[in-house]
Structure formats: structure tokens, C-alpha cells
N, C-alpha and C. Protein backbone atom coordinates (compact mmCIF):
# COMPACT_ATOMS: atom_id res chain seq x y z
N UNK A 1 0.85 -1.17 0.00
CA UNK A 1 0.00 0.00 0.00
C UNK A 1 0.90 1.23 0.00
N UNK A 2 0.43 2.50 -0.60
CA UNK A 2 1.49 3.46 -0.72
C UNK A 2 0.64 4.62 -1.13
N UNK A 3 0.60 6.05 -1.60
CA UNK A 3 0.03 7.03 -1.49
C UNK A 3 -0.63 7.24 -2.61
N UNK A 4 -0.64 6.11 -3.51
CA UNK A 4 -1.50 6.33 -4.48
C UNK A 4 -2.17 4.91 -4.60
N UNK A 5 -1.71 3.70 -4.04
CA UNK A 5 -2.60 3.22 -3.72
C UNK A 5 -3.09 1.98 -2.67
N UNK A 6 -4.25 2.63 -2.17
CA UNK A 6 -4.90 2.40 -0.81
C UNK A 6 -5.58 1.05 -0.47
N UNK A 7 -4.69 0.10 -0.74
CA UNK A 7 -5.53 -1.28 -0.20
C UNK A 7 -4.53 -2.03 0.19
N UNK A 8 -4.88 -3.40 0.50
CA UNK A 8 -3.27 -3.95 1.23
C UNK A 8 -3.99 -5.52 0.77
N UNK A 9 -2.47 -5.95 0.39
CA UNK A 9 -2.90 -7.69 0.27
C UNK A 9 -3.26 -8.59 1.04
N UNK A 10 -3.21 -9.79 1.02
CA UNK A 10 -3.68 -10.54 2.21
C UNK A 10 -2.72 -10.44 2.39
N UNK A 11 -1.53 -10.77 1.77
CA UNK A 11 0.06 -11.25 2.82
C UNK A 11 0.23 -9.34 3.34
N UNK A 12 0.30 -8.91 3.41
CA UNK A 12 0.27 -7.15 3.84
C UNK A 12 -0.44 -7.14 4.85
N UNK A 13 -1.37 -7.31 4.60
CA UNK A 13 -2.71 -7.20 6.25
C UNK A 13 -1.99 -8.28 7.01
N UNK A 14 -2.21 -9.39 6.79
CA UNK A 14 -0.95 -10.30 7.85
C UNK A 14 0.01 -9.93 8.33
N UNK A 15 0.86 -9.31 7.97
CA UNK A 15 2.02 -8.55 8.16
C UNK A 15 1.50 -7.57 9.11
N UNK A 16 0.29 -6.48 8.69
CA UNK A 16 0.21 -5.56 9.88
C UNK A 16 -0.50 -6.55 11.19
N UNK A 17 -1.37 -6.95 11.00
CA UNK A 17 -1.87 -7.38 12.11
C UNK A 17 -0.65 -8.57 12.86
N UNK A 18 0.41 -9.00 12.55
CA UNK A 18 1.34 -9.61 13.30
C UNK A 18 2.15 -8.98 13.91
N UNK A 19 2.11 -7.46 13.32
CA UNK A 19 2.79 -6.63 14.11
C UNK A 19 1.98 -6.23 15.28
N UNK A 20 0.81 -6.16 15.34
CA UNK A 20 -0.21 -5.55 16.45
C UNK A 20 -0.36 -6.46 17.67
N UNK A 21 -0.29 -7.77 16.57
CA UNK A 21 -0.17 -8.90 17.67
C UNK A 21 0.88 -9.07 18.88
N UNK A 22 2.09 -8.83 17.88
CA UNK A 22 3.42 -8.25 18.93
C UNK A 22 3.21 -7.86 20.34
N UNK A 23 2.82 -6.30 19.62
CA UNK A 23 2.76 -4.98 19.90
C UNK A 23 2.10 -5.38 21.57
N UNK A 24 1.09 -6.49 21.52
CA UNK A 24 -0.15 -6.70 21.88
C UNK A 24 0.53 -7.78 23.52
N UNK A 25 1.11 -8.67 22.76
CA UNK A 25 1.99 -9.90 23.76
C UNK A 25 2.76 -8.55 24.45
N UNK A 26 3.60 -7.71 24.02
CA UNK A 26 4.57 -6.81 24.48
C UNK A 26 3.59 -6.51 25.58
N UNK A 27 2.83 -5.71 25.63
CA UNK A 27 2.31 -5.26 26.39
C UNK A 27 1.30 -5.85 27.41
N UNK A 28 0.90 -6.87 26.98
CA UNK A 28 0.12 -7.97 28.00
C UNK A 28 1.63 -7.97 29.44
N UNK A 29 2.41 -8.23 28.25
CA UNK A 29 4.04 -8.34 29.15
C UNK A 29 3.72 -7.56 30.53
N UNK A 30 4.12 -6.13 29.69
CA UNK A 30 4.05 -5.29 30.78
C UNK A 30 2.95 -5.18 31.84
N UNK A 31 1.91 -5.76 31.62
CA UNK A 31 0.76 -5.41 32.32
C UNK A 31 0.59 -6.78 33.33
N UNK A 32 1.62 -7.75 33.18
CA UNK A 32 1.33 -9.19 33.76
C UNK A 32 2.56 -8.17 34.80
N UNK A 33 3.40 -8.08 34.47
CA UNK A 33 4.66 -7.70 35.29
C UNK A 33 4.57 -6.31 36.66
N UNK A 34 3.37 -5.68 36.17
CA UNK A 34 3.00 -4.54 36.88
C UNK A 34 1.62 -4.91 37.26
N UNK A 35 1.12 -6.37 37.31
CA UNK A 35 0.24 -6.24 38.17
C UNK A 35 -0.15 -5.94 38.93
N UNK A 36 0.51 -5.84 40.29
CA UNK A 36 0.15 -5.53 41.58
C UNK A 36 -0.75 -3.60 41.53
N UNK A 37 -0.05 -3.32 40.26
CA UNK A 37 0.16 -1.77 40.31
C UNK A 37 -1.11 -1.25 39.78
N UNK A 38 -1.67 -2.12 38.92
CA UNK A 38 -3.12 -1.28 38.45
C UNK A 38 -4.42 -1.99 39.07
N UNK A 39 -5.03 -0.84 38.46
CA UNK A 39 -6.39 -0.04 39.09
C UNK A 39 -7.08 -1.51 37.96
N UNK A 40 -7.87 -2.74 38.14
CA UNK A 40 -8.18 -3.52 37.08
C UNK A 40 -9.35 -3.19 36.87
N UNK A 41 -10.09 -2.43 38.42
CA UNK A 41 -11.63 -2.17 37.34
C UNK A 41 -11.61 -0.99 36.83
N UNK A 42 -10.87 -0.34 36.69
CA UNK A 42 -10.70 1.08 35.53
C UNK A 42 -10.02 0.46 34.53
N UNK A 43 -9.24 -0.57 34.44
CA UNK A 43 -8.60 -1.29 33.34
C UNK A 43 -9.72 -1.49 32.56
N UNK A 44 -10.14 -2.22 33.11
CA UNK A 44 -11.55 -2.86 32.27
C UNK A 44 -12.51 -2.07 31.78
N UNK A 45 -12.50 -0.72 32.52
CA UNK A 45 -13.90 0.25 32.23
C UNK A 45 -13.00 0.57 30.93
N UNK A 46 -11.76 0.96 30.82
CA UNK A 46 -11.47 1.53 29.73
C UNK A 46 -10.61 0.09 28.58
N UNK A 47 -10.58 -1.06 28.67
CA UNK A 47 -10.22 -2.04 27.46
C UNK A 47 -11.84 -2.18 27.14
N UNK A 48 -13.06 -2.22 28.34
CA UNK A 48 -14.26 -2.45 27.57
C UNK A 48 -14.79 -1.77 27.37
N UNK A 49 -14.94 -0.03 27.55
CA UNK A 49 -15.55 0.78 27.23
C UNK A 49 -15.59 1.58 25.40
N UNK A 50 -14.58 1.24 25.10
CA UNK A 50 -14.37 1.21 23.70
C UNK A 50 -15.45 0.77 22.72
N UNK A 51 -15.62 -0.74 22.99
CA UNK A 51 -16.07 -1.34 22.59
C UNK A 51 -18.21 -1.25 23.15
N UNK A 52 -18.36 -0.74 24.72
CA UNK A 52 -19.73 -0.73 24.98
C UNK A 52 -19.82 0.61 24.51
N UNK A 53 -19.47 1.95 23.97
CA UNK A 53 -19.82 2.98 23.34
C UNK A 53 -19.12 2.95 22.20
N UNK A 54 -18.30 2.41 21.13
CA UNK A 54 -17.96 2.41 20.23
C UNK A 54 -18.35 1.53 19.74
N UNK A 55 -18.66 0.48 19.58
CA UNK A 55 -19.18 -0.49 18.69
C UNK A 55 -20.47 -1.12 18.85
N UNK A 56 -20.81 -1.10 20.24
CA UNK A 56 -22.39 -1.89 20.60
C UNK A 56 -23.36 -1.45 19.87
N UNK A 57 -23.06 0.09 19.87
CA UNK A 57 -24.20 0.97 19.68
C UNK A 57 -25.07 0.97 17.96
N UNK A 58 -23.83 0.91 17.47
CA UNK A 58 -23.85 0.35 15.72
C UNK A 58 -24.23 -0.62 15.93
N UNK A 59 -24.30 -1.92 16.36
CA UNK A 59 -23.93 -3.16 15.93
C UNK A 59 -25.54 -3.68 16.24
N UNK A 60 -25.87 -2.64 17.50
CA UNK A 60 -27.27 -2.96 17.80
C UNK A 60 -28.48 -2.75 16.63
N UNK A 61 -27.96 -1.31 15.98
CA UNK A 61 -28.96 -0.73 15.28
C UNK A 61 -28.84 -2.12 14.06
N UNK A 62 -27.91 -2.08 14.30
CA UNK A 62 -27.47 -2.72 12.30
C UNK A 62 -28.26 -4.49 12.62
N UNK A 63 -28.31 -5.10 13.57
CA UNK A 63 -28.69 -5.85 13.76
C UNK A 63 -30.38 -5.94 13.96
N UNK A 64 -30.39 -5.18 14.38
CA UNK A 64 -31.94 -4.67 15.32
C UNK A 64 -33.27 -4.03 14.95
N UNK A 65 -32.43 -2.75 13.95
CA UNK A 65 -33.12 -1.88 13.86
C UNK A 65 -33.45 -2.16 12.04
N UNK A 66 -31.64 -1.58 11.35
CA UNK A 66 -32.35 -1.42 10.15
C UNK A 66 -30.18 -1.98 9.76
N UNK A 67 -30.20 -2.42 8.75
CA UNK A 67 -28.88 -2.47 7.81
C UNK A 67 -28.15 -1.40 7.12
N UNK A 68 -28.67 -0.23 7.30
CA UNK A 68 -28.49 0.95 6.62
C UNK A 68 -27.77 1.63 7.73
N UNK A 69 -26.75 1.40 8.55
CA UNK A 69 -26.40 2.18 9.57
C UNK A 69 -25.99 3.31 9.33
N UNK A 70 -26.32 4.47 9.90
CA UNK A 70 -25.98 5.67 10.28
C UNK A 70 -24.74 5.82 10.10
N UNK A 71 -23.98 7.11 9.67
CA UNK A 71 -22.87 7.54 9.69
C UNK A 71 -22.28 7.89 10.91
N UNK A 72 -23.09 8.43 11.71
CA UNK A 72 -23.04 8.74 12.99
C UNK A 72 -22.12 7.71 13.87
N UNK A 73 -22.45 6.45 13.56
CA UNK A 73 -22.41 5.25 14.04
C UNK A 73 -20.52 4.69 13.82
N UNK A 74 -20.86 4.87 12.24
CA UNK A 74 -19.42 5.15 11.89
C UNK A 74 -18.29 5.84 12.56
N UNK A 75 -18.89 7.06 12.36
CA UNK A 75 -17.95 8.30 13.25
C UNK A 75 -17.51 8.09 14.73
N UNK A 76 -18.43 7.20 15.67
CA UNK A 76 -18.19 7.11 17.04
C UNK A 76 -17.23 5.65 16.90
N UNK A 77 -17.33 4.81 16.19
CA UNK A 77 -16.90 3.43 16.22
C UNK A 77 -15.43 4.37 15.60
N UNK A 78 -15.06 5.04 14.46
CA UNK A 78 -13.79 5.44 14.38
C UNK A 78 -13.13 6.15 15.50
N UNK A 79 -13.97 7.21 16.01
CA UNK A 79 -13.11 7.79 16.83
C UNK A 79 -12.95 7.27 18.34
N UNK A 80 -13.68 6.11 18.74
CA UNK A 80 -13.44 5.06 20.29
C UNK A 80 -12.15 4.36 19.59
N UNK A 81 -11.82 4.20 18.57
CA UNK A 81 -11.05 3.11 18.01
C UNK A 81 -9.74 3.86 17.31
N UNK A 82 -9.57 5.07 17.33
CA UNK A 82 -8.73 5.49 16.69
C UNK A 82 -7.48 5.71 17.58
N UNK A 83 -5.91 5.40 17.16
CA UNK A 83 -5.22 6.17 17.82
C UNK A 83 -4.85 7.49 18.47
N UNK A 84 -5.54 8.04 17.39
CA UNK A 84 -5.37 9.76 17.64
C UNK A 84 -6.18 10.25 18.91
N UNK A 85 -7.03 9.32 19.22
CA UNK A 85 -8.34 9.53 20.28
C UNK A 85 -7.66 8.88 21.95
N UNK A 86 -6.72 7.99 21.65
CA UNK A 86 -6.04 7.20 22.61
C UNK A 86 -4.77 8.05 23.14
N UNK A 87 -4.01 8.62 22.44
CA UNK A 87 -2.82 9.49 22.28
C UNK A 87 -2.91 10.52 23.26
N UNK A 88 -4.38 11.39 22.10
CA UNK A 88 -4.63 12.27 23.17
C UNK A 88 -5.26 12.20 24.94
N UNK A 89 -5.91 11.03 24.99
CA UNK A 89 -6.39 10.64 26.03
C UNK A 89 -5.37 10.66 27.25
N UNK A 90 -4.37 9.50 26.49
CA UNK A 90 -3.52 9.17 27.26
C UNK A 90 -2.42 10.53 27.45
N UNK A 91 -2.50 11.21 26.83
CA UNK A 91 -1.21 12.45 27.29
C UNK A 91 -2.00 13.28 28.42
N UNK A 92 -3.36 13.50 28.14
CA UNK A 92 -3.84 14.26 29.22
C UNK A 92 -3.72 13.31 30.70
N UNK A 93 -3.92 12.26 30.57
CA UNK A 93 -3.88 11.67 31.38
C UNK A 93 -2.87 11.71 32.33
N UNK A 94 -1.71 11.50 31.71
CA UNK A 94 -0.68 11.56 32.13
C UNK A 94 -0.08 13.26 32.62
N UNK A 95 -0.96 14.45 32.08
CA UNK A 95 -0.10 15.83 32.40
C UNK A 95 -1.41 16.09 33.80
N UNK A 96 -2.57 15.54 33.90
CA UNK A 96 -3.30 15.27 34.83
C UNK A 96 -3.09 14.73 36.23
N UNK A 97 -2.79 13.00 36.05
CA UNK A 97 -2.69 12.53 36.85
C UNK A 97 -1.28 11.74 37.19
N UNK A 98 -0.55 11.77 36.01
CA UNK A 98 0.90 10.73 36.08
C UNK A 98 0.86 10.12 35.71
N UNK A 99 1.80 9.07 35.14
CA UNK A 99 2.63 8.01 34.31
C UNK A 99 1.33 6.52 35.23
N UNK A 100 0.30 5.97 34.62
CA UNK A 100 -0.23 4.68 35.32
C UNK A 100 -0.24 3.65 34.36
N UNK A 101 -0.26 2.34 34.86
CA UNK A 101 -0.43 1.15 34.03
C UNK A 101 -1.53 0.86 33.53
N UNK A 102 -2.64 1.48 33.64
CA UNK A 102 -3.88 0.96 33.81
C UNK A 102 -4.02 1.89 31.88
N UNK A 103 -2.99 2.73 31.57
CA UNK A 103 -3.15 3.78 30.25
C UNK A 103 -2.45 2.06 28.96
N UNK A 104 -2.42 1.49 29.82
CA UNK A 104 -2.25 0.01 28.44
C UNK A 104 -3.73 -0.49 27.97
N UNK A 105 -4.37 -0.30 28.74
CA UNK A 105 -5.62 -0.91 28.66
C UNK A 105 -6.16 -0.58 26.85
N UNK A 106 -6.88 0.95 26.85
CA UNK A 106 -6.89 1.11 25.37
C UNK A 106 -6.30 0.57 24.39
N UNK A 107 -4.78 0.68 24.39
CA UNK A 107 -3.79 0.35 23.92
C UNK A 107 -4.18 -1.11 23.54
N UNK A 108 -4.08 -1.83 24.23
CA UNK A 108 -4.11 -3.06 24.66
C UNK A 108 -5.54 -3.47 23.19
N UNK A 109 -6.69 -2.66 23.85
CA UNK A 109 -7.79 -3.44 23.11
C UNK A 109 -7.71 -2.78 21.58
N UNK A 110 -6.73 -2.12 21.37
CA UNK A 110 -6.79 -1.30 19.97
C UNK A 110 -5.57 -2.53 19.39
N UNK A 111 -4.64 -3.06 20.10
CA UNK A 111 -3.71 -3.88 19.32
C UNK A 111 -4.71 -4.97 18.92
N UNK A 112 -5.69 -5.70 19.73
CA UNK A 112 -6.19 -6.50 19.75
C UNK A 112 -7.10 -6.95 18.46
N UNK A 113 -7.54 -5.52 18.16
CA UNK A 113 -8.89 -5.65 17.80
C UNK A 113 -7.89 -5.92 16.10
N UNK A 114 -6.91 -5.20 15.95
CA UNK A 114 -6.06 -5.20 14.72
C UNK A 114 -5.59 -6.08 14.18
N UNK A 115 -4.45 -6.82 15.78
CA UNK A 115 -3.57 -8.32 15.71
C UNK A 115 -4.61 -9.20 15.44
N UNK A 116 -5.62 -9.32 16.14
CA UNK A 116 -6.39 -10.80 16.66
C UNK A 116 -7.56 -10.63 15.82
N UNK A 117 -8.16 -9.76 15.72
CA UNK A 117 -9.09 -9.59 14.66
C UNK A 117 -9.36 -8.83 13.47
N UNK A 118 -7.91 -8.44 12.85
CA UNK A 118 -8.02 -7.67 11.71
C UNK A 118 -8.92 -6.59 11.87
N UNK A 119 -9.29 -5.94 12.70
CA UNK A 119 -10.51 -4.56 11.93
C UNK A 119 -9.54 -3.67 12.81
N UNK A 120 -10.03 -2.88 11.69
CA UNK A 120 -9.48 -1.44 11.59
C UNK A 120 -10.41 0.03 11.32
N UNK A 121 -10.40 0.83 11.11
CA UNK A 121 -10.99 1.92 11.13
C UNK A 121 -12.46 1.83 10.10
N UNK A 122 -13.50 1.96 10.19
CA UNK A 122 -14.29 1.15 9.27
C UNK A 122 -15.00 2.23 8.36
N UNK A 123 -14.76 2.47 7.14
CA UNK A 123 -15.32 3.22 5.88
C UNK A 123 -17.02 3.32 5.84
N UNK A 124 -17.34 4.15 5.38
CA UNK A 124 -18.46 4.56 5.80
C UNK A 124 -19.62 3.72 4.46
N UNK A 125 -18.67 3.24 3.60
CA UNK A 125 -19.04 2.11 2.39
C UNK A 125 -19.42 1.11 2.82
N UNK A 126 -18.69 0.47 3.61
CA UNK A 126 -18.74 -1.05 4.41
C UNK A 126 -19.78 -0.92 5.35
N UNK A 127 -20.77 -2.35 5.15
CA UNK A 127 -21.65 -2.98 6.50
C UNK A 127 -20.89 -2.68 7.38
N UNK A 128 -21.43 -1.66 8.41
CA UNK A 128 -21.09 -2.00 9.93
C UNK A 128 -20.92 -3.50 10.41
N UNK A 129 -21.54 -4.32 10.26
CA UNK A 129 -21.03 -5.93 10.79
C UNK A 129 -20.03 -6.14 9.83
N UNK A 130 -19.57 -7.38 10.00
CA UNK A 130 -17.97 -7.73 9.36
C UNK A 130 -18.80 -8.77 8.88
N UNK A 131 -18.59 -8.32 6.63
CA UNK A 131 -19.16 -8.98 5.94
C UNK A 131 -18.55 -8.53 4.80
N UNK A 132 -18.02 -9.17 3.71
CA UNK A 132 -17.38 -8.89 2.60
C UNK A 132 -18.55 -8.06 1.63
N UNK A 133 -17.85 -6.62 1.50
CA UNK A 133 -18.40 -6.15 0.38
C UNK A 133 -18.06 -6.51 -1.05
N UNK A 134 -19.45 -6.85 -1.49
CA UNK A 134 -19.42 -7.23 -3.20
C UNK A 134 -18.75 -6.38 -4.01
N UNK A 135 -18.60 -5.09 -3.81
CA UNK A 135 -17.46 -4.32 -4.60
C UNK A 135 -16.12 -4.89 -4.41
N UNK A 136 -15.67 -5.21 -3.02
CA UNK A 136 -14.36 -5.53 -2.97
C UNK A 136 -14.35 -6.98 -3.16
N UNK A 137 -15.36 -8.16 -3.18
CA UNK A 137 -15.20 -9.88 -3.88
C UNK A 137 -14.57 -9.40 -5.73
N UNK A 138 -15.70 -8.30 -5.43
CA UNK A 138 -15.09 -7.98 -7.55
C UNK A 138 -13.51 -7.95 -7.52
N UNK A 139 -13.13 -6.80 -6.60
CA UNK A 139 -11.97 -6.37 -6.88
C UNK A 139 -10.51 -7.58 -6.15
N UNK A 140 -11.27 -8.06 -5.43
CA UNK A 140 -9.94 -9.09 -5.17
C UNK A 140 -9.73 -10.13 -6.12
N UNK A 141 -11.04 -10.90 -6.13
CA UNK A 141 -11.35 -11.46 -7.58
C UNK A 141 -9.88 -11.21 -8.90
N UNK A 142 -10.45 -9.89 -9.34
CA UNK A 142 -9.31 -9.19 -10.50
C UNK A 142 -7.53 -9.06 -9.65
N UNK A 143 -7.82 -9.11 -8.32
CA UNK A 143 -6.42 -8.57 -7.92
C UNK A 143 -5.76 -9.87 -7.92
N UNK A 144 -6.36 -10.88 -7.75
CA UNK A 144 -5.75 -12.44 -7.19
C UNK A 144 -5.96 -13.46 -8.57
N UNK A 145 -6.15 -12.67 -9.71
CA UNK A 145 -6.54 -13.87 -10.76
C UNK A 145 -4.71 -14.81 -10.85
């Protein structure tokens, strides 16, 4: 993938998500090793809070309601899930309250969701649920003949 063009192979996406996976053991590391030191039910409010306001909320409608999900839906599932949203979190955090273990947590469920389950930032094209779009069967189709 490169600046003109924006998709990644299967062996490429493997590649990133083995890095996340890493990224992911690395830091389990740290967080097995500094146990004693964190806060686990703020751990948890923030590895699962991501996911109960960033993704439930879509996943409900899209399931529930109607298949046509909201952009809205989009926008909150990118920005619970984005680095840039974690970064900043975590720096305030830290000019706030100080350097804690419990700031892996995000971290943690953002390597996860990448390493262990491939998803990534989700286009406003794509089903909110994880389902191959028929534009892209066409186009891998032609990419993999």
C-alpha cells in the first residue's frame, strides 16, 4: 500500500496485524509484570468501554433496527477506536494525573482488535457488521486472478 494506492494484500494485512499482535503480547508483558500496580476495574472500564460505546451501539442498530447504519455510528466506532483519540487521552492523562499502568488498557484493546481480529478503522461504504463487500469480492477477484 502506498500514497497512491490504498488497499493492502492478504500477505500485507498479515504482516500488519502480526505486528499488532506483537505490539499486543509486548504489552500484555508489561501489564502481567506490573500487576500488583493497576487499578483492574478502571482497566476494564477503559479495554471495555471502547467497545460498549464504540461499537455496541452500531452493531445494535445494524442488527436490530435497520442495515443501513448511520454515519453517525461510523464516526463514534472510528473515533473510540482510533489512535489519535487514545494518544490524546492518554497524554492528558498523564499531564493530569501521572505516568499509570492501567493507560495500556486502550492500547491493549486497539492492538487486539487489529492483531487478533483484523478490523481497523471502518469506511463509511462497508456494512457496519464484518461482511465482505461485493465491490471488494469484484476487486480481489481481478487482484488475485
Amino acid at each position: 500500500m502506498d500514497i497512491n494506492n490504498k488497499y493492502e494484500t492478504v500477505n500485507t494485512h498479515n504482516l500488519v496485524r502480526m505486528e499488532h499482535s506483537v505490539l499486543l503480547i509486548v504489552m500484555a508483558g508489561v501489564a502481567a509484570l506490573n500487576y500488583e500496580s493497576i487499578n483492574w476495574y478502571l482497566f476494564n472500564a477503559l479495554f471495555w468501554g471502547i467497545d460498549l460505546f464504540g461499537f455496541y451501539p452500531g452493531m445494535v442498530y445494524y442488527k436490530y433496527i435497520n442495515k443501513n447504519v448511520p454515519k453517525i455510528f461510523y464516526i463514534i466506532y472510528n473515533t473510540s477506536h482510533s489512535y489519535l483519540t487514545w494518544t490524546a487521552f492518554s497524554v492528558a492523562w498523564v499531564y493530569f494525573y501521572g505516568f499509570d499502568y492501567v493507560l495500556l488498557a486502550p492500547w491493549m484493546h486497539l492492538m487486539a482488535d487489529r492483531g487478533l481480529f483484523g478490523n481497523t478503522l471502518r469506511p463509511f461504504h462497508v456494512a457496519f457488521n464484518v461482511e465482505k463487500n461485493e465491490h471488494f469480492k469484484k476487486f480481489e477477484n481481478t487482484l488475485y486472478k
